[in-house]
Protein backbone atom coordinates (compact mmCIF):
# COMPACT_ATOMS: atom_id res chain seq x y z
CA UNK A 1 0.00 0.00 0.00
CA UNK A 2 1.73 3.73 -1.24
CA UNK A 3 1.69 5.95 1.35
CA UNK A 4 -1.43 8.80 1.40
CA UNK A 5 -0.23 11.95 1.86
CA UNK A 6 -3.51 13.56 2.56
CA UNK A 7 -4.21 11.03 5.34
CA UNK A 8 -5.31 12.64 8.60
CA UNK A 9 -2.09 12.10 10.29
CA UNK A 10 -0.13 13.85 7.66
CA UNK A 11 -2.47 16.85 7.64
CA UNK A 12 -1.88 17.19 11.61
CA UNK A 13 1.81 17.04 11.28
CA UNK A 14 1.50 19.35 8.53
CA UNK A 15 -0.69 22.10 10.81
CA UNK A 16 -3.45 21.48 8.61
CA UNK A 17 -5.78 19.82 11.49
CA UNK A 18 -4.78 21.01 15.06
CA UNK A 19 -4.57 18.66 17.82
CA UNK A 20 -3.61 18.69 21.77
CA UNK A 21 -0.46 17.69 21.86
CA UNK A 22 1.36 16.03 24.97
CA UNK A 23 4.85 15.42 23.44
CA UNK A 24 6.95 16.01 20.42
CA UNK A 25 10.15 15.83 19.56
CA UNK A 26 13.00 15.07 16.06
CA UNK A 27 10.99 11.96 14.98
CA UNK A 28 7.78 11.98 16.79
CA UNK A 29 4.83 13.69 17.76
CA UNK A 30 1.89 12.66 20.19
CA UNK A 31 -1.70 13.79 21.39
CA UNK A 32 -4.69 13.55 23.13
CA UNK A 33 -7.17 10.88 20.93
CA UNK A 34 -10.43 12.98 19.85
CA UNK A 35 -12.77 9.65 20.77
CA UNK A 36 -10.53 8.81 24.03
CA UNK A 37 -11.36 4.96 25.16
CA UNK A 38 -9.70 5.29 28.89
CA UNK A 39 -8.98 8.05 31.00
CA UNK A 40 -5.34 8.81 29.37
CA UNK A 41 -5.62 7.65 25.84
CA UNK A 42 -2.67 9.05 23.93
CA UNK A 43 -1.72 8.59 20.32
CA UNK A 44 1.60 8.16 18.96
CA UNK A 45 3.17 8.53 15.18
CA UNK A 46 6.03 8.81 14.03
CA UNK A 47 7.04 12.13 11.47
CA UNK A 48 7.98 10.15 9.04
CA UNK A 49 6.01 8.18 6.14
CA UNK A 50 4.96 4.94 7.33
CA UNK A 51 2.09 3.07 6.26
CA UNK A 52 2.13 0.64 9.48
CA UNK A 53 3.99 -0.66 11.79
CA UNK A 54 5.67 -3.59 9.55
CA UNK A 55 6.62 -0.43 7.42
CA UNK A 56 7.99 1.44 10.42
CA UNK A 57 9.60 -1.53 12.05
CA UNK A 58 11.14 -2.21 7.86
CA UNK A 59 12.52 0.95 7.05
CA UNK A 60 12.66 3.16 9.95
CA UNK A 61 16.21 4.76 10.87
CA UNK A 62 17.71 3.67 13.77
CA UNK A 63 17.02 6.98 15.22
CA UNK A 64 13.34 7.01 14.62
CA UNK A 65 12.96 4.03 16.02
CA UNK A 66 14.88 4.51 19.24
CA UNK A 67 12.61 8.22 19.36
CA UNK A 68 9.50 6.24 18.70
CA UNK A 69 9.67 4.02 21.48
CA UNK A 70 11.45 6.22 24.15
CA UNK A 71 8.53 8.32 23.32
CA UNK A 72 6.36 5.88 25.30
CA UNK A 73 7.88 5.72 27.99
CA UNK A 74 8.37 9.37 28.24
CA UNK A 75 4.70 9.44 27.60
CA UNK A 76 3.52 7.06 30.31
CA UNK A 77 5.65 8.78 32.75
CA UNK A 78 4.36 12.19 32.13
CA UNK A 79 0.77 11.06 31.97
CA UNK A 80 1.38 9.25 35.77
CA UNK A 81 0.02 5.85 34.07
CA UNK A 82 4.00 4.14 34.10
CA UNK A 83 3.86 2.77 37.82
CA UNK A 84 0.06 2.10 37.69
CA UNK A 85 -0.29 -0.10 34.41
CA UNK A 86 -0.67 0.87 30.53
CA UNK A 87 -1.67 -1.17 27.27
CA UNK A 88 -0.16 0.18 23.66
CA UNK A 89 -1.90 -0.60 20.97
CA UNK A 90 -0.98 -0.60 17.26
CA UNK A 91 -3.38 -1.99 14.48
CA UNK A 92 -1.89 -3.83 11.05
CA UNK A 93 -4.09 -3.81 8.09
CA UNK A 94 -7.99 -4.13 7.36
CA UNK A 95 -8.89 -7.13 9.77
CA UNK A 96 -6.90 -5.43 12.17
CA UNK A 97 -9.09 -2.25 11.92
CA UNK A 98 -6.70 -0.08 10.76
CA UNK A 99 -8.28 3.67 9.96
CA UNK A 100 -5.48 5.68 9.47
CA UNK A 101 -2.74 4.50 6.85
CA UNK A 102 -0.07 6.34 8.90
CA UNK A 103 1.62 4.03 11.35
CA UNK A 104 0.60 4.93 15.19
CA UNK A 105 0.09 3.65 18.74
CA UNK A 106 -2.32 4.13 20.74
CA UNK A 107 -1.89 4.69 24.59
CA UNK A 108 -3.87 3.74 27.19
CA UNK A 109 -4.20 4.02 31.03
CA UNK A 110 -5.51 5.74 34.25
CA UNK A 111 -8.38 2.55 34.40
CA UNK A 112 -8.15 -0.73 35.18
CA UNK A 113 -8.10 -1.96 31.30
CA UNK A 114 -9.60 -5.46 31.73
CA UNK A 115 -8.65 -8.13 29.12
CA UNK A 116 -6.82 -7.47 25.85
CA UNK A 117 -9.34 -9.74 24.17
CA UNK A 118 -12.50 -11.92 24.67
CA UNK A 119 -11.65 -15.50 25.19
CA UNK A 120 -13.51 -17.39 23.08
């Protein structure tokens, strides 16, 4: 899948759609989610043009990688959800739900999350 430039991460990073941002650095930015799930439900992406995470993990500098995920942890600490407990979350493709074709992760905390999935 080619990347989409007009995808609604792209505009944000572009200043085209504002946002509330909590953290932002070289390779990343991250914000408050519009449709929160928890009480702290943070989403991260990365500046550059990824269409997922297999893209990200793929081709991703060493840098932006290393940014990416000290981002999280930066994140949870600043949002007082590290000592307490917090999920990430990043869907892959269609039967993953996937809605925006810009690799990001989603953090959550400040609840008691329950389980990651129905058992069956």
């Amino acid at each position: 899948m080619a990347y989409d430039r007009n995808n609604v991460f792209a505009r944000i990073l572009r200043g085209e759609i504002p946002c509330s941002k909590v953290h932002e650095d070289e390779h990343t930015l991250a914000f408050k989610d519009i449709n929160p799930q928890a009480p702290v439900h943070i989403v991260l992406i990365p500046k550059g043009e990824y269409v997922s995470a297999d893209d990200f993990a793929a081709t991703a500098g060493e840098a932006e990688l290393a940014a990416f995920w000290r981002a999280v942890g930066r994140i949870a600490r600043e949002q007082g959800i590290a000592d307490s407990g917090y999920r990430i979350l990043a869907n892959h493709g269609a039967a993953a739900h996937q809605e925006v074709p810009h690799f990001h992760l989603h953090i959550f905390g400040g609840r008691d999350l329950g389980a990651m999935l129905p058992r069956r």
